[in-house]
C-alpha atoms as a PDB file:
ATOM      1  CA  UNK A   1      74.071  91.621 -40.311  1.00  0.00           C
ATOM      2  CA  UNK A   2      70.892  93.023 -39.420  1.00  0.00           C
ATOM      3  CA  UNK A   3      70.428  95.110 -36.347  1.00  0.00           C
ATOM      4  CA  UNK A   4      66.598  94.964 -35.216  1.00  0.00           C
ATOM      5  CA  UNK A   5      64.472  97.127 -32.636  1.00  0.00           C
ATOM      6  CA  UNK A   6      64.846  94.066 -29.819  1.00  0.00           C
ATOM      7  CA  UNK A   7      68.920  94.755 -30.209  1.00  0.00           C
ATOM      8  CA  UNK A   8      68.651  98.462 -30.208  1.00  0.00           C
ATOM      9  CA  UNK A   9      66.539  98.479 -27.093  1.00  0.00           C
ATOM     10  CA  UNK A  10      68.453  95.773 -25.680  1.00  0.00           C
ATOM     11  CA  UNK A  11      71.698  97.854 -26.247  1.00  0.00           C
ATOM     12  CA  UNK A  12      70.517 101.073 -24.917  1.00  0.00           C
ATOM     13  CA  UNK A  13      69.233  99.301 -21.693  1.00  0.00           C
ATOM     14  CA  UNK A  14      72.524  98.110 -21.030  1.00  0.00           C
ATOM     15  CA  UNK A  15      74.228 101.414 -21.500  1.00  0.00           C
ATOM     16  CA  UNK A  16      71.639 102.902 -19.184  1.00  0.00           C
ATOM     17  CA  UNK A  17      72.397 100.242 -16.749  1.00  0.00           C
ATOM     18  CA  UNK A  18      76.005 101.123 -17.338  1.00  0.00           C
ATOM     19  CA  UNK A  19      75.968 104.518 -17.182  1.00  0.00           C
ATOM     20  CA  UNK A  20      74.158 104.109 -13.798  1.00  0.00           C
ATOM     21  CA  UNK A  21      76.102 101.617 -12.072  1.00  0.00           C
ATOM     22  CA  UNK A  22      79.294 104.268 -13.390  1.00  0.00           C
ATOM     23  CA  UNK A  23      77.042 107.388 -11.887  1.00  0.00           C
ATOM     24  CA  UNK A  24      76.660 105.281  -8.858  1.00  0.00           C
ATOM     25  CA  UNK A  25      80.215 104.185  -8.399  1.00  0.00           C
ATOM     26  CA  UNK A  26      81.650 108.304  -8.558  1.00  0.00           C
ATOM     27  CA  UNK A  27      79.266 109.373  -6.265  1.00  0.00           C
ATOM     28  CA  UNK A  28      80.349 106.802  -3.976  1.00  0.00           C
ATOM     29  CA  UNK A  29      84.394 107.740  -4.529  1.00  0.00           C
ATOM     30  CA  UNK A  30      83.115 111.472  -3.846  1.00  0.00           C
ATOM     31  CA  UNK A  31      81.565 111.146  -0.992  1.00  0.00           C
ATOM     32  CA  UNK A  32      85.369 108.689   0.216  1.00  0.00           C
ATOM     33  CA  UNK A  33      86.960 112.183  -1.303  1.00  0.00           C
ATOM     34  CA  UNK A  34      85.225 114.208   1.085  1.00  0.00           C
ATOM     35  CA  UNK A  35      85.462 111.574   4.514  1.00  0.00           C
ATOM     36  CA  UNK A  36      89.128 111.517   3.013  1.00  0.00           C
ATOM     37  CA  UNK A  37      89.634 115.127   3.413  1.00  0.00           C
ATOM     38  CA  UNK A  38      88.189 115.291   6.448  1.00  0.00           C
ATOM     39  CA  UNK A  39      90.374 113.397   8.047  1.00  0.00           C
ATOM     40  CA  UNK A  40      93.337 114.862   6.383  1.00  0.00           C
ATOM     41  CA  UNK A  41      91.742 118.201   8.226  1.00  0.00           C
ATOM     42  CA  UNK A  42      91.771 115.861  11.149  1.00  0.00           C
ATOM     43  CA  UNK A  43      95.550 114.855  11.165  1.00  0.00           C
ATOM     44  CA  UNK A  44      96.598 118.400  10.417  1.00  0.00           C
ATOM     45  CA  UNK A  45      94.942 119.329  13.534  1.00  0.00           C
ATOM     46  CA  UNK A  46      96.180 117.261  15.375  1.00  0.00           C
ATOM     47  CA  UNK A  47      99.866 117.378  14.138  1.00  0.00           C
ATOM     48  CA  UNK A  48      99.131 121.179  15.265  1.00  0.00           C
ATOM     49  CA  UNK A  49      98.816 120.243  18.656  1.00  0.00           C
ATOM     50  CA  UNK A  50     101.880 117.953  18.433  1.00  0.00           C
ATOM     51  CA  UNK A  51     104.169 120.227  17.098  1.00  0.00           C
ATOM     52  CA  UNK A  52     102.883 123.178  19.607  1.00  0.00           C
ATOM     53  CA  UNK A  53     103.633 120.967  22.478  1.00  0.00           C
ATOM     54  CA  UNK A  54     106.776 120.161  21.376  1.00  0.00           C
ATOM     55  CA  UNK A  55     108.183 123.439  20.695  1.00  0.00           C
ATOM     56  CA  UNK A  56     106.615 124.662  24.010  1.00  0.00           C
ATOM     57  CA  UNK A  57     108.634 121.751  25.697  1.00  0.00           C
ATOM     58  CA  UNK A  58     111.881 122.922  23.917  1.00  0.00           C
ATOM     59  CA  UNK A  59     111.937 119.966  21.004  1.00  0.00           C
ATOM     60  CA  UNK A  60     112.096 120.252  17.966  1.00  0.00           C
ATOM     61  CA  UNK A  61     108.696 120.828  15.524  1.00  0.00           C
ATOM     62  CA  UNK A  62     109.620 117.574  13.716  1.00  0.00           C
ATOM     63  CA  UNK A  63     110.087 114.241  14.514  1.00  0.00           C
ATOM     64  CA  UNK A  64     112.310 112.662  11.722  1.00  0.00           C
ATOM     65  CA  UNK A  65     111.918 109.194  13.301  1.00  0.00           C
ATOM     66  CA  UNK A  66     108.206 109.748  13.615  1.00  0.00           C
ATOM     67  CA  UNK A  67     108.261 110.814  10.244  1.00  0.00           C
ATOM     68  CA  UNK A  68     110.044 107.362   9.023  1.00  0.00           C
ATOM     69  CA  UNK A  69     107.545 105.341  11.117  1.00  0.00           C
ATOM     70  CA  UNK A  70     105.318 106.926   8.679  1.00  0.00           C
ATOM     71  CA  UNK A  71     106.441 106.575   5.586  1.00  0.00           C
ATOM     72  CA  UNK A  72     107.097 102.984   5.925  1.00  0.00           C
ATOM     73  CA  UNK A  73     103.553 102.340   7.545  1.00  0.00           C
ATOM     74  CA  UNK A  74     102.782 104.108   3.990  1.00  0.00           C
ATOM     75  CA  UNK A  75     105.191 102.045   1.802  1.00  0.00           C
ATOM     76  CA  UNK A  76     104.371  98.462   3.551  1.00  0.00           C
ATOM     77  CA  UNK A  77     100.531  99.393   3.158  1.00  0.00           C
ATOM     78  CA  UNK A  78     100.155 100.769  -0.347  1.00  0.00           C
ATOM     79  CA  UNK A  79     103.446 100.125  -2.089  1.00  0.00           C
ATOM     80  CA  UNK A  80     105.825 102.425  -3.625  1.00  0.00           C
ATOM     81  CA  UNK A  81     102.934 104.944  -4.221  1.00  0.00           C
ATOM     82  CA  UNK A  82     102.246 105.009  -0.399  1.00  0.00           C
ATOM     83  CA  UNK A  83     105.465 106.420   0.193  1.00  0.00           C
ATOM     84  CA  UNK A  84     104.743 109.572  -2.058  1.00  0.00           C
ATOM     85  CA  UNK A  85     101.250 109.216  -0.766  1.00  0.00           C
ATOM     86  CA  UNK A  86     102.903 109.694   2.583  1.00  0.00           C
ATOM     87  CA  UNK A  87     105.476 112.640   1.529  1.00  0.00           C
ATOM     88  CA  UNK A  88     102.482 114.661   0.644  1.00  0.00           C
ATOM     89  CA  UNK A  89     100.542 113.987   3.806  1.00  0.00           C
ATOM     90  CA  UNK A  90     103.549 115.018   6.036  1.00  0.00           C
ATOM     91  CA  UNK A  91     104.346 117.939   4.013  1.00  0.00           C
ATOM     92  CA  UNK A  92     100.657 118.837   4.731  1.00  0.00           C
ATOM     93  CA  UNK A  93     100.806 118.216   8.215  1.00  0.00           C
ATOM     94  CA  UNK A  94     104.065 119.844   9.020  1.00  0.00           C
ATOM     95  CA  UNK A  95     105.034 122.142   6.331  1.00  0.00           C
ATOM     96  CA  UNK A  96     108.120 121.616   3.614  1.00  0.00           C
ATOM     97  CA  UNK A  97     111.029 121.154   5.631  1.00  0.00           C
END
């Protein structure tokens, strides 16, 4: 088989166009990274709050029902990997209990 200029070219324009749609794709997740972490930084503010209030009130810090409410909002979402997606997030939030 012969390989001539017109298939080189033609082959290295698609692996430009490639390697540019693939560029274009991880900046894109990045920039979900960083709007994800921010509202990660969000919740964990916010779970602050909750948790203050509660103790101040005489509760407890954690809400184990709460907690279940959240995993399987997790789980029924995302699947099995939502659940561990969820552990991590509380653990975050809250602290290793």
């Amino acid at each position: 088989m012969t390989t001539t200029t017109e298939d080189i070219t033609e082959g290295s324009t698609e692996d430009i166009r490639a390697g540019a749609s693939i560029a274009d794709a991880r900046a894109r997740i990045d920039a979900l990274d960083d709007r994800i972490i921010g509202l990660i930084q969000e919740r964990m503010a916010v779970s602050a709050v909750i948790q203050e209030t509660r103790i101040a009130s005489g509760g407890r810090r954690v809400s184990l029902s709460r907690e279940m409410e959240v995993l399987g909002h997790f789980r029924d979402a995302l699947g099995k990997p939502g659940t561990a997606l969820a552990m991590t997030l509380l653990e975050l939030c809250r602290g290793r209990i």
